[in-house]
N, C-alpha and C. Protein backbone atom coordinates (compact mmCIF):
# COMPACT_ATOMS: atom_id res chain seq x y z
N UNK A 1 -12.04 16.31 -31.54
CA UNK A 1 -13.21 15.97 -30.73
C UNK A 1 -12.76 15.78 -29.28
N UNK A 2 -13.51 16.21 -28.54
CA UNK A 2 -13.15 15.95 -26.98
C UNK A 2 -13.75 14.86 -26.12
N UNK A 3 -12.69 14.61 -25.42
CA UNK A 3 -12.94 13.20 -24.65
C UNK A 3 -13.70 12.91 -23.91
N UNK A 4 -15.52 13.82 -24.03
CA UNK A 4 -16.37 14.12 -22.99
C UNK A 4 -16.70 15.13 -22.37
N UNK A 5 -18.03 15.66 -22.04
CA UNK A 5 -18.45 16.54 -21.75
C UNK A 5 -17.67 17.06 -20.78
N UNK A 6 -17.44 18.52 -20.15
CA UNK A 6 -16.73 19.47 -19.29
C UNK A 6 -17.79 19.03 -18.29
N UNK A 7 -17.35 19.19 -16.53
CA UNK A 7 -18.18 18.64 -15.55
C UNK A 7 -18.94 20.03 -15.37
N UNK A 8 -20.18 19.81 -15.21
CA UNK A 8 -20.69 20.93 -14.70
C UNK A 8 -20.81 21.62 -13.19
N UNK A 9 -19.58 21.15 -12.38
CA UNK A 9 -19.77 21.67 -10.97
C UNK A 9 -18.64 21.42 -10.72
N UNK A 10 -18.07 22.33 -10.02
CA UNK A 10 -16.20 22.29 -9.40
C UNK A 10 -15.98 21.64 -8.34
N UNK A 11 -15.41 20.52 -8.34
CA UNK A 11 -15.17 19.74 -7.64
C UNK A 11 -14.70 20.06 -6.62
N UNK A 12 -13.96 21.17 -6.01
CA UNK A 12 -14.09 21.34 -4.74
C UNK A 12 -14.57 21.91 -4.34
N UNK A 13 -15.77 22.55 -4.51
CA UNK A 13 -16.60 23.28 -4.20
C UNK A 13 -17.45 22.04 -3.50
N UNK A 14 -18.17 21.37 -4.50
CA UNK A 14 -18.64 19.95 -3.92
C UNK A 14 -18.27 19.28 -3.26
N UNK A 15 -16.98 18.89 -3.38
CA UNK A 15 -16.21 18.23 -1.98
C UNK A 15 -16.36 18.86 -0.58
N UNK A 16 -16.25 20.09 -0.79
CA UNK A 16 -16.45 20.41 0.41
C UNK A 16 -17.81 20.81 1.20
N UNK A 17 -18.82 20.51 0.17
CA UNK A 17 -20.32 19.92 0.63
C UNK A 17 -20.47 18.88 1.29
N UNK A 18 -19.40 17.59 0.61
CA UNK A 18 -19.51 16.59 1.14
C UNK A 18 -18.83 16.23 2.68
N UNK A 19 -17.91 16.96 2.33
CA UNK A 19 -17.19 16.91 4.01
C UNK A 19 -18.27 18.11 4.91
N UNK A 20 -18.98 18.38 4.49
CA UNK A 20 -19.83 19.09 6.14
C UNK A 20 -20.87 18.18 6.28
N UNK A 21 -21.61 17.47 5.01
CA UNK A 21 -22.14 16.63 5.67
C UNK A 21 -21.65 15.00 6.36
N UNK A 22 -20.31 14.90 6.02
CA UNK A 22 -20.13 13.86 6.73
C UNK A 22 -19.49 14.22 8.20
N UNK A 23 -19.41 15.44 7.78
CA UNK A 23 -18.58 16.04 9.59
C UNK A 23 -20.09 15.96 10.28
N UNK A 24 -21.19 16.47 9.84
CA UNK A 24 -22.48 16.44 10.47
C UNK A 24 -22.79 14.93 11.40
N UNK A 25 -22.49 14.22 10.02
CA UNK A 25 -23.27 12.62 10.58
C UNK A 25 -22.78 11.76 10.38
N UNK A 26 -21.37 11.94 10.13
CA UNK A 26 -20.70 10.51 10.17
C UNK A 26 -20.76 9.96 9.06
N UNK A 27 -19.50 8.89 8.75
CA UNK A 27 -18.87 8.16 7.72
C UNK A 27 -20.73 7.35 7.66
N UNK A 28 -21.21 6.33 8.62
CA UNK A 28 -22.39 5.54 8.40
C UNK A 28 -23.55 6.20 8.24
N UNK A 29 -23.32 7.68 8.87
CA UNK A 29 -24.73 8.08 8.95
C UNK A 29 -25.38 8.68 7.77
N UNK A 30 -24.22 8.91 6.86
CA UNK A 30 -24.29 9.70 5.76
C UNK A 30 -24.70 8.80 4.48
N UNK A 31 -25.68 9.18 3.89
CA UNK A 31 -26.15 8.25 2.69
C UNK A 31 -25.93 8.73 1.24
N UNK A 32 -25.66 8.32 0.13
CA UNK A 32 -25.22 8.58 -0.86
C UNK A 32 -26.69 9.72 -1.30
N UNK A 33 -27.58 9.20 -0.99
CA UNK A 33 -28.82 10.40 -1.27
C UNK A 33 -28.52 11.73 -0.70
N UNK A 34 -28.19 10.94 0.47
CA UNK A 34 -27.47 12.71 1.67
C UNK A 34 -26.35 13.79 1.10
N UNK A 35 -25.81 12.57 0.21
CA UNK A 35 -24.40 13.28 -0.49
C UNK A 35 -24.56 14.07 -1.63
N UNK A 36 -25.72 13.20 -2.65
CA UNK A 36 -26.08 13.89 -3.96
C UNK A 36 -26.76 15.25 -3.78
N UNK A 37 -27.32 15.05 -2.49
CA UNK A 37 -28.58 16.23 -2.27
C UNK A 37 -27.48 17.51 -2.04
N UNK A 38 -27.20 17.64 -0.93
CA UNK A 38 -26.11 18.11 -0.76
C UNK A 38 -25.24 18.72 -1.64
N UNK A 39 -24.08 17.64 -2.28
CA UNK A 39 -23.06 18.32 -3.24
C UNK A 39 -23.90 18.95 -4.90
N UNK A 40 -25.50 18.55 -4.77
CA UNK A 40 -26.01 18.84 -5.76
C UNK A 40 -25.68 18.19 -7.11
N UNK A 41 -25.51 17.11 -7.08
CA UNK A 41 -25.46 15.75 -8.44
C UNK A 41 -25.70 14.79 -7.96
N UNK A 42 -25.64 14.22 -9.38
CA UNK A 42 -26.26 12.99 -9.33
C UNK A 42 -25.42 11.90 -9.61
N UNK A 43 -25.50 10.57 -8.87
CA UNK A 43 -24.82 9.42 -8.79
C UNK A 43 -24.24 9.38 -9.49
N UNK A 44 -24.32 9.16 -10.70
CA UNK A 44 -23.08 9.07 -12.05
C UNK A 44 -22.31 9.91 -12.03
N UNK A 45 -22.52 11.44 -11.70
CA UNK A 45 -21.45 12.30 -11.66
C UNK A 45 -20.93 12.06 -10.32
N UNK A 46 -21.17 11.61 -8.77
CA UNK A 46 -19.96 11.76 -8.10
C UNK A 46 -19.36 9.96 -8.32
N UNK A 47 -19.84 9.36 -8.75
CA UNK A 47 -18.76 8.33 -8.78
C UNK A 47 -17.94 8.20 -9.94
N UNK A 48 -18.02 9.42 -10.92
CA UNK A 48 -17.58 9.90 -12.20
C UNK A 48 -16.33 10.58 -11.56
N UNK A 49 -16.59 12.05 -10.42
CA UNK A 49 -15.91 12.40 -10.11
C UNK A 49 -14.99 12.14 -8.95
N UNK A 50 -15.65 11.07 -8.12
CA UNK A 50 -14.95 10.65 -6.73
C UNK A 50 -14.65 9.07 -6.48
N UNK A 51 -15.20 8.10 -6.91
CA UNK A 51 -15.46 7.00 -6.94
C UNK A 51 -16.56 6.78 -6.20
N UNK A 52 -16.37 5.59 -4.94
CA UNK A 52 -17.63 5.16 -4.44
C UNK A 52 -18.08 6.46 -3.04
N UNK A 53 -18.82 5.65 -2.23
CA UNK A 53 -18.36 6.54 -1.23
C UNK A 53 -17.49 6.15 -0.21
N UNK A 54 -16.69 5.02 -0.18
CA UNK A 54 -15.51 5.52 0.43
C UNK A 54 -14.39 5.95 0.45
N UNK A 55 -14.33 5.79 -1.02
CA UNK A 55 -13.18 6.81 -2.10
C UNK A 55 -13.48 8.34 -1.89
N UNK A 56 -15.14 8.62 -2.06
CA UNK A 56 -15.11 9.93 -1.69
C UNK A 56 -14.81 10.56 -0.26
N UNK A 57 -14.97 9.65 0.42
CA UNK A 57 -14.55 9.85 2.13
C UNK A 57 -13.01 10.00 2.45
N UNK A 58 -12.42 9.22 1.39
CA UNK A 58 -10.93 9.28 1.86
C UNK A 58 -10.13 10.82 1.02
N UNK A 59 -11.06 11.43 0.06
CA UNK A 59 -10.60 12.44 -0.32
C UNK A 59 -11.56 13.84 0.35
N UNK A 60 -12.11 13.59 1.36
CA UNK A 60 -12.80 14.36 2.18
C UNK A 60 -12.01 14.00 3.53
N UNK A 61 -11.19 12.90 3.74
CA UNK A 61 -10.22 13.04 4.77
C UNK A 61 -9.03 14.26 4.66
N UNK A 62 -8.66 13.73 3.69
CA UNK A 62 -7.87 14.61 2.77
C UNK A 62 -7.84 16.36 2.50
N UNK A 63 -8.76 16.69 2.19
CA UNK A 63 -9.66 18.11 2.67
C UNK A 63 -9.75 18.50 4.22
N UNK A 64 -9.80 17.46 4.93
CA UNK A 64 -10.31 18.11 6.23
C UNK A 64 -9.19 18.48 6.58
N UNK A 65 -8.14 17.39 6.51
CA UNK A 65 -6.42 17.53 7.50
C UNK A 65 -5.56 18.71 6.87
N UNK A 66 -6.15 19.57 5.42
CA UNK A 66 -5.53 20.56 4.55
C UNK A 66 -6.44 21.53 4.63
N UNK A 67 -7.39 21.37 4.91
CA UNK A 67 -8.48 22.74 4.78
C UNK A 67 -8.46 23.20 6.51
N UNK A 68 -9.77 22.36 7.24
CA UNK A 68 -10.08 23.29 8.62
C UNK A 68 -9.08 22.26 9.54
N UNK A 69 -8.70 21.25 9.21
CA UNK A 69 -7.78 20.72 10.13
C UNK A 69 -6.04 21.11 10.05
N UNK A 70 -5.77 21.61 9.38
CA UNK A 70 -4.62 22.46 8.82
C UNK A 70 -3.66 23.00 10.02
N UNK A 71 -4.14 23.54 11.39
CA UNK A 71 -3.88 23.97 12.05
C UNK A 71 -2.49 22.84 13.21
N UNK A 72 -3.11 21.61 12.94
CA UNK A 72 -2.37 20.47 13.77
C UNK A 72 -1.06 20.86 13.28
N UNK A 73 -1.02 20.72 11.64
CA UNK A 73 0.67 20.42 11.15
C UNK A 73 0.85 21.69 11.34
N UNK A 74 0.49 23.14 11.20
CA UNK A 74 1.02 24.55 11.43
C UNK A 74 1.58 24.61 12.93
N UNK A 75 0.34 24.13 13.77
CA UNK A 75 1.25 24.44 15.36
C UNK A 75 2.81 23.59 15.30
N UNK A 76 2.49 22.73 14.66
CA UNK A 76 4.26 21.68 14.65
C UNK A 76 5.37 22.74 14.64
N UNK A 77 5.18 23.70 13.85
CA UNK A 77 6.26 24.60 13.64
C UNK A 77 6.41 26.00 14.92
N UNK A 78 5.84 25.95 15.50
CA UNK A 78 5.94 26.87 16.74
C UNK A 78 7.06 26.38 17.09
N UNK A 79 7.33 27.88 18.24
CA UNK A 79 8.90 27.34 18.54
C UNK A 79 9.51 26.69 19.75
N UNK A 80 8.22 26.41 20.88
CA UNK A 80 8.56 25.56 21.87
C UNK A 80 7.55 24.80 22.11
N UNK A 81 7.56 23.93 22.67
CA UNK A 81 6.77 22.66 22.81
C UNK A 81 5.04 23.08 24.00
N UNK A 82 5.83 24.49 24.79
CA UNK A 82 4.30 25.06 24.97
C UNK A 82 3.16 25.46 23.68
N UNK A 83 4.14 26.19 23.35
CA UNK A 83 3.39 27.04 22.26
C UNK A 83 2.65 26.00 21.54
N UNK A 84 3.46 24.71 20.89
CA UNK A 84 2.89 23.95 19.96
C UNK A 84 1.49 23.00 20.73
N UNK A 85 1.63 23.26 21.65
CA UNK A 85 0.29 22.40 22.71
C UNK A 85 -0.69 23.24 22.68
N UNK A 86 -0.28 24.63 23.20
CA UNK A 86 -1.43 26.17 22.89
C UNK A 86 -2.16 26.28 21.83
N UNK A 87 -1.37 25.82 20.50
CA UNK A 87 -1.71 26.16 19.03
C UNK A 87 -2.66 25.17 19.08
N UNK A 88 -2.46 23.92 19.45
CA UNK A 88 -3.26 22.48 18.96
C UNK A 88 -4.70 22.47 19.93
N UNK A 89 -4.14 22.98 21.28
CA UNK A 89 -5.98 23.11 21.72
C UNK A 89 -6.78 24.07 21.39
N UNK A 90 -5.97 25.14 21.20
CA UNK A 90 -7.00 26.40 20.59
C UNK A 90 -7.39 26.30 19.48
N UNK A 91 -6.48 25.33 18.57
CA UNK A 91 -6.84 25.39 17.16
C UNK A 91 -8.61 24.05 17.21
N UNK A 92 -7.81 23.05 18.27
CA UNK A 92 -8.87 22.19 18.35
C UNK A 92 -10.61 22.95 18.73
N UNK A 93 -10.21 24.10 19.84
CA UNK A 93 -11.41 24.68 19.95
C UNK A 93 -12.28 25.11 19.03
N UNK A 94 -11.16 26.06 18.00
CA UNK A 94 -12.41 26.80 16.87
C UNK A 94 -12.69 25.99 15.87
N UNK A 95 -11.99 24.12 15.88
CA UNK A 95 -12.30 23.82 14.86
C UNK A 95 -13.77 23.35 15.13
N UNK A 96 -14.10 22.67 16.72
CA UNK A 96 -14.96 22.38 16.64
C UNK A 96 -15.91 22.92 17.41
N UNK A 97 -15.88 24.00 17.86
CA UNK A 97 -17.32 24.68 18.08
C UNK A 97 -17.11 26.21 17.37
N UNK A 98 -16.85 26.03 15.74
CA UNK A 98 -16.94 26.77 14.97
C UNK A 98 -18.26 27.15 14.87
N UNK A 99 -18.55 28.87 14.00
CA UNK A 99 -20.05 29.37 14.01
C UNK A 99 -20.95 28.58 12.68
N UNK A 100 -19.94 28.94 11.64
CA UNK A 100 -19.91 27.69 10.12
C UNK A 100 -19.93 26.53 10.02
N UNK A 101 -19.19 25.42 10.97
CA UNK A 101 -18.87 24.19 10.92
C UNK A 101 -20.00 23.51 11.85
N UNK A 102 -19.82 22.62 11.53
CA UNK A 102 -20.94 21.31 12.70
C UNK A 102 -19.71 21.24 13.90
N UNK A 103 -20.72 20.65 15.30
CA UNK A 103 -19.37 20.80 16.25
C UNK A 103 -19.09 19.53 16.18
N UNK A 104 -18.01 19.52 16.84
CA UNK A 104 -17.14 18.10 17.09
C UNK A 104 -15.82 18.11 15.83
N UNK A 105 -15.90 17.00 15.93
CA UNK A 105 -14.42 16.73 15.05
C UNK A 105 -15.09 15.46 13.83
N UNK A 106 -14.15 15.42 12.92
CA UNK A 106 -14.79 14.60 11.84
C UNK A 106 -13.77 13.12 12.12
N UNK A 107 -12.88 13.26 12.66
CA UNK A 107 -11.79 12.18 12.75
C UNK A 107 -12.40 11.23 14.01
N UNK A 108 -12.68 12.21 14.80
CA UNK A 108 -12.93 11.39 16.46
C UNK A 108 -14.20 11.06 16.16
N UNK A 109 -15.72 11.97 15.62
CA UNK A 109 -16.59 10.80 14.85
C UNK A 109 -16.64 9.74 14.34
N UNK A 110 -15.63 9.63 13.55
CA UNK A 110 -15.36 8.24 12.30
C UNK A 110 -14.54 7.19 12.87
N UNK A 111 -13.93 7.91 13.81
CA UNK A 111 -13.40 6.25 14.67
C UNK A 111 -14.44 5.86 15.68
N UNK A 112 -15.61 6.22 16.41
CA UNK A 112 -16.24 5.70 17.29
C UNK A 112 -17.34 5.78 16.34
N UNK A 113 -17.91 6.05 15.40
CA UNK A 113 -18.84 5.15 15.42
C UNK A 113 -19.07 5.02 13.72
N UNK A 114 -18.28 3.43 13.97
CA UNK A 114 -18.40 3.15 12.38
C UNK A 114 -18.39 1.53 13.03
N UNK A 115 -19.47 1.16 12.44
CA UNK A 115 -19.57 -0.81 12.24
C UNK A 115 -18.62 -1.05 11.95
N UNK A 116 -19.04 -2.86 11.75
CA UNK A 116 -18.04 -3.49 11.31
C UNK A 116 -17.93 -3.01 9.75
N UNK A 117 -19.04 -3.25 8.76
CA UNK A 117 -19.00 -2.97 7.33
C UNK A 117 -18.24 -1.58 7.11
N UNK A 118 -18.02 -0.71 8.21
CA UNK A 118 -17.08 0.23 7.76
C UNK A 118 -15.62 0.17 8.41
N UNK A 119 -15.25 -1.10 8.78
CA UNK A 119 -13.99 -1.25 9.61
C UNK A 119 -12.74 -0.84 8.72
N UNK A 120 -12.20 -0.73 7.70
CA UNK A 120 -11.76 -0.04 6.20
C UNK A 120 -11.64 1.54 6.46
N UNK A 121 -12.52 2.46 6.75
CA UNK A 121 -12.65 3.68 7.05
C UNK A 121 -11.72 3.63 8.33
N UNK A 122 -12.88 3.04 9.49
CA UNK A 122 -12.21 3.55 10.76
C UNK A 122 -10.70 3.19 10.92
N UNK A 123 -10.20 2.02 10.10
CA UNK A 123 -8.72 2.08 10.18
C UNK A 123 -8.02 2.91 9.40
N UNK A 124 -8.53 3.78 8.73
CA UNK A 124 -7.68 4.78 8.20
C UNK A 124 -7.85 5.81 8.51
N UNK A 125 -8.71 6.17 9.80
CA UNK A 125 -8.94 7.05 10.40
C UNK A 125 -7.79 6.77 11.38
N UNK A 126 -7.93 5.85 11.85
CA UNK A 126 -6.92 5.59 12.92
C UNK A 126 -5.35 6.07 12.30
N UNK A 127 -4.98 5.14 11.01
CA UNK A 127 -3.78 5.83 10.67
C UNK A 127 -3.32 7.07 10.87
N UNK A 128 -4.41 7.87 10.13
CA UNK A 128 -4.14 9.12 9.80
C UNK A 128 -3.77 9.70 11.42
N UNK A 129 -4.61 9.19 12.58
CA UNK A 129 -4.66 9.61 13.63
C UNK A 129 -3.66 9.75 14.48
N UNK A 130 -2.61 8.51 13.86
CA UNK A 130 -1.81 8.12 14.57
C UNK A 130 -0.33 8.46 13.76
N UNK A 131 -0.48 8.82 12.63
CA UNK A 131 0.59 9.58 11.75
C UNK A 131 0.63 10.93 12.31
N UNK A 132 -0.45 11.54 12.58
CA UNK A 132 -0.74 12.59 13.85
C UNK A 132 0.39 12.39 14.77
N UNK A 133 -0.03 12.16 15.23
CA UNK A 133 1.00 11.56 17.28
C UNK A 133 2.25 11.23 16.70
N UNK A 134 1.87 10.77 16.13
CA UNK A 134 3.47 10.79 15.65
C UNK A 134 4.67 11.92 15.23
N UNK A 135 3.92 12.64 14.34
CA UNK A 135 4.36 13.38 14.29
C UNK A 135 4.62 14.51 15.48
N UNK A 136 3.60 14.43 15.96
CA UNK A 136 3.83 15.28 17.57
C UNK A 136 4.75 14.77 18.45
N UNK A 137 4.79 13.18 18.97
CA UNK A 137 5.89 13.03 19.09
C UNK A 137 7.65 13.66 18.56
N UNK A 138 7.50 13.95 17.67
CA UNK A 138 8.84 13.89 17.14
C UNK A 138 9.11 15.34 17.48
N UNK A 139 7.84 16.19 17.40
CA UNK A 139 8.31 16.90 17.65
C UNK A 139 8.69 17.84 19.40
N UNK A 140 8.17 16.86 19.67
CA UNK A 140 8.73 17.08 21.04
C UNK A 140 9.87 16.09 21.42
N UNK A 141 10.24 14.67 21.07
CA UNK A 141 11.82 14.41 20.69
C UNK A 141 12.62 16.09 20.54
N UNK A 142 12.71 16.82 19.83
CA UNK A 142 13.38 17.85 19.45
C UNK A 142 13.67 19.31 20.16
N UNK A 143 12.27 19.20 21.31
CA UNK A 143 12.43 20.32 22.34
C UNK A 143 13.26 19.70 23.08
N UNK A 144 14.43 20.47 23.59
CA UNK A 144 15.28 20.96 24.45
C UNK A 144 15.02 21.38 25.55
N UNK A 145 13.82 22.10 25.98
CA UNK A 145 13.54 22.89 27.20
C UNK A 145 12.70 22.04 28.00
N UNK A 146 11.97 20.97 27.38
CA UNK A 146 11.10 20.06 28.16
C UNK A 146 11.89 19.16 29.42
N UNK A 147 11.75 19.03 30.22
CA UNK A 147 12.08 18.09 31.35
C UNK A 147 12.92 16.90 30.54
N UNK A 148 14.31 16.66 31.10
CA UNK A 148 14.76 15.39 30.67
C UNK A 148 13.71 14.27 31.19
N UNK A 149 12.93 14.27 31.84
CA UNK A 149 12.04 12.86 32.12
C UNK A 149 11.13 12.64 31.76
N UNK A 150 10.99 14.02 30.80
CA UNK A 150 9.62 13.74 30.07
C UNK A 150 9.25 13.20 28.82
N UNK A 151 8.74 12.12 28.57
CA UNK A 151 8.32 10.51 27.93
C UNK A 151 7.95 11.43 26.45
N UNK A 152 8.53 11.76 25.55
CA UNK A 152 7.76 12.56 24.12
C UNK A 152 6.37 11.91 23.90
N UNK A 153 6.23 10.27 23.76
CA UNK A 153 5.01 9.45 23.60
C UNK A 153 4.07 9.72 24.33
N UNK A 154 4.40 9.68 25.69
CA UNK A 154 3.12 9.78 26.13
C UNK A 154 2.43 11.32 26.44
N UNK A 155 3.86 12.29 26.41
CA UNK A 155 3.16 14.11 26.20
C UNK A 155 2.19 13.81 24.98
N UNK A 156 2.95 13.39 23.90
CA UNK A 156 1.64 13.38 22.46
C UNK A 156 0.30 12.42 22.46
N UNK A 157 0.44 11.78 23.16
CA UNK A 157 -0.96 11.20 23.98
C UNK A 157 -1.41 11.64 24.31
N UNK A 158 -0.56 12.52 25.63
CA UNK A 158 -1.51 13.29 26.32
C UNK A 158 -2.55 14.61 25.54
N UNK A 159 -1.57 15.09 24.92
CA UNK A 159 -2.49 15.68 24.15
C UNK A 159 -3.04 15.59 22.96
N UNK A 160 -3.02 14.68 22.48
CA UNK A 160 -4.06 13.98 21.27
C UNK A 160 -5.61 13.79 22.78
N UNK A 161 -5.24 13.21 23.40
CA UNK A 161 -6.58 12.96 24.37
C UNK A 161 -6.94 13.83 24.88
N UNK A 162 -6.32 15.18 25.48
CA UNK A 162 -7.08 16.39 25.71
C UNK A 162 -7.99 16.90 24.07
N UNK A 163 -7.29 17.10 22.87
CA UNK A 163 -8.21 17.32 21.89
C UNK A 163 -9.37 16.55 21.51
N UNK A 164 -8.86 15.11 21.74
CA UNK A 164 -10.29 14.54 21.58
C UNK A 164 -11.16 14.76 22.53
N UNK A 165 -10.82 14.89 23.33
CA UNK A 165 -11.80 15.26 24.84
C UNK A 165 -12.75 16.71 24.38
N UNK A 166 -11.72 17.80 23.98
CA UNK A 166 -12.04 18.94 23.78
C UNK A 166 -13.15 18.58 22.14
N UNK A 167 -12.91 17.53 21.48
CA UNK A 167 -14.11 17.23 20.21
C UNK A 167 -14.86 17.18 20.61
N UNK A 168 -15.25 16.02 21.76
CA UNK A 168 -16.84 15.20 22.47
C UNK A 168 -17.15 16.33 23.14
N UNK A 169 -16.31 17.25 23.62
CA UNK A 169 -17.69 18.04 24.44
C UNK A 169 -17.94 19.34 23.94
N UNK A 170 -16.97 19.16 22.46
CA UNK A 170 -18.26 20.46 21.37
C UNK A 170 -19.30 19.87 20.76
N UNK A 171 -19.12 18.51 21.19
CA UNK A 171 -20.11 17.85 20.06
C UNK A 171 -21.25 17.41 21.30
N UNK A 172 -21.42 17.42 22.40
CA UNK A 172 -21.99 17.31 23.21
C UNK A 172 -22.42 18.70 23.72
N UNK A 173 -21.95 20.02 23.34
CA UNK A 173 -22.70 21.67 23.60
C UNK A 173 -22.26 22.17 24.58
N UNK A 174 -20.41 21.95 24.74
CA UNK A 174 -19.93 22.74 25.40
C UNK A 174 -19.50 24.15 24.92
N UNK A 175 -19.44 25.07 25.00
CA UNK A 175 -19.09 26.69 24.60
C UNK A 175 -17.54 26.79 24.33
N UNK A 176 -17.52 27.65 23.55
CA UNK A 176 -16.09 27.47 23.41
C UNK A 176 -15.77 28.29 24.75
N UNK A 177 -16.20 29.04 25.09
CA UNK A 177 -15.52 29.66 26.78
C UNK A 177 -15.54 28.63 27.09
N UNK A 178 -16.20 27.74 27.59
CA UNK A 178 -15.93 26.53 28.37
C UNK A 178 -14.86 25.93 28.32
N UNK A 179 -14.84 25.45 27.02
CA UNK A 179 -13.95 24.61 26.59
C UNK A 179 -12.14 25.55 26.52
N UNK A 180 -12.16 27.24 26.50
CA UNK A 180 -10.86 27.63 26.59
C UNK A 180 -10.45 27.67 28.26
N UNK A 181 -11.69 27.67 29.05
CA UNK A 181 -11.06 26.79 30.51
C UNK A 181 -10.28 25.88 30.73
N UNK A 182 -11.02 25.28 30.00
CA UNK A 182 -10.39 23.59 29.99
C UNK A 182 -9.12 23.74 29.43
N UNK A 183 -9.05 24.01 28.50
CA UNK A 183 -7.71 24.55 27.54
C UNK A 183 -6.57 25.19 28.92
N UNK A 184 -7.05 26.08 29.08
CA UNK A 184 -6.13 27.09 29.91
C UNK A 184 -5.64 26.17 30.81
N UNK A 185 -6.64 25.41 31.60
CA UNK A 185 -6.45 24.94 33.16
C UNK A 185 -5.36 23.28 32.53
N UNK A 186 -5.41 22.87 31.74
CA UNK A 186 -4.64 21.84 31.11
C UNK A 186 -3.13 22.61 30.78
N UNK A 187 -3.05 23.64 30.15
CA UNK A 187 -1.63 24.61 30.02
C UNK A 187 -1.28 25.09 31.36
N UNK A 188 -2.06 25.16 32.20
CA UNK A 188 -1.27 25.85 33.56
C UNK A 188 -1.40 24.20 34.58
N UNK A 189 -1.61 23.42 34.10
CA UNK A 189 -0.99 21.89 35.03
C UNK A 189 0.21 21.50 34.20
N UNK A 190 -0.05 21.21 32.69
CA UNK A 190 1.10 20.74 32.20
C UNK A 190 2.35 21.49 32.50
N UNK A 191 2.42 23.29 32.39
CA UNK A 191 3.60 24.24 32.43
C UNK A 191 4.07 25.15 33.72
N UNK A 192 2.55 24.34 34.73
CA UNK A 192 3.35 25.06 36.46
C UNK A 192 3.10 26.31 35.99
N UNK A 193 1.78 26.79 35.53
CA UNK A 193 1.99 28.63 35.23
C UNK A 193 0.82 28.85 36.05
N UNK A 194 0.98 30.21 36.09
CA UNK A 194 -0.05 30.68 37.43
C UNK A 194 -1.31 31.17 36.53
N UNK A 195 -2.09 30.89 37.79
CA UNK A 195 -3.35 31.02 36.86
C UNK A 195 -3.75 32.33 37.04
């Protein structure tokens, strides 16, 4: 005898219902009705299959940084510390003024605007955010060609804050031409290249 019915819907298929609508509207804005409608079940089955919803949020974090956010840890591996800055704003561009995706970013949403009752989320947004930079840091620790005076911490600042910059103003209806201006004109201040 078996230990319970087979689920009738593939869980990542659904998951990744659930992450467009929370990329849409946010960790608060998003309601468990919003979610069922959406991933197409019903309450018992996603807290069957995900737990609550912030269990399901943290495995829709999870999805985002491996699915369309994927691109951060790939540029890491470029082979100079331009390239890996090139990879991370361009990648930042199509993530968020994609033709498929909602614009903006799902990370830089969920840290600005989550209450207090979701203070739990936004600090593990922050982690994740900052396991980020970190890692960017290190990897500019490791370039060689960068300026001996140049601070690794605050380059990976710097550009963690150009991408978030480059989130708010897809999510505010900037074009991605626009926004590969911005891109460009940030690579030719940081690298002294001619425009």
């Amino acid at each position: 005898m078996s230990g319970g019915r087979p689920r009738a819907f593939d869980p990542e298929t659904v998951l990744d219902r659930a992450l467009e609508v929370f990329w849409r509207q946010g960790y608060e804005g998003t309601s468990l009705s919003d979610l069922t409608a959406a991933m197409g079940i019903n309450r018992p089955s996603l807290y069957a299959a995900f737990g609550n919803k912030e269990q399901l949020f943290r495995k829709v974090l999870d999805r985002y940084f491996t699915s369309p956010g994927a691109f951060a840890a790939e540029a890491l591996e470029a082979p100079t510390a331009q390239t890996v800055i090139e990879r991370l704003l361009l990648g930042a561009i199509e993530l968020t003024t994609g033709p498929h995706t909602p614009h903006g970013c799902l990370s830089v949403n969920s840290v600005h605007a989550c209450g207090p009752d979701s203070e739990p989320i936004r600090q593990e947004v922050i982690a994740r955010r900052m396991a980020g930079e970190a890692a960017l840091r290190h990897r500019f620790e490791q370039a060689a060609e960068l300026p001996a005076d140049t601070d690794p911490r605050v380059l990976a600042r710097l550009v963690y804050t150009i991408t978030d910059g480059i989130a708010v103003q897809a999510a505010s209806g900037c074009t991605r031409d626009q926004l590969h201006q911005v891109a460009d004109m940030a690579l030719r201040t940081l690298f002294q290249l001619p425009s």
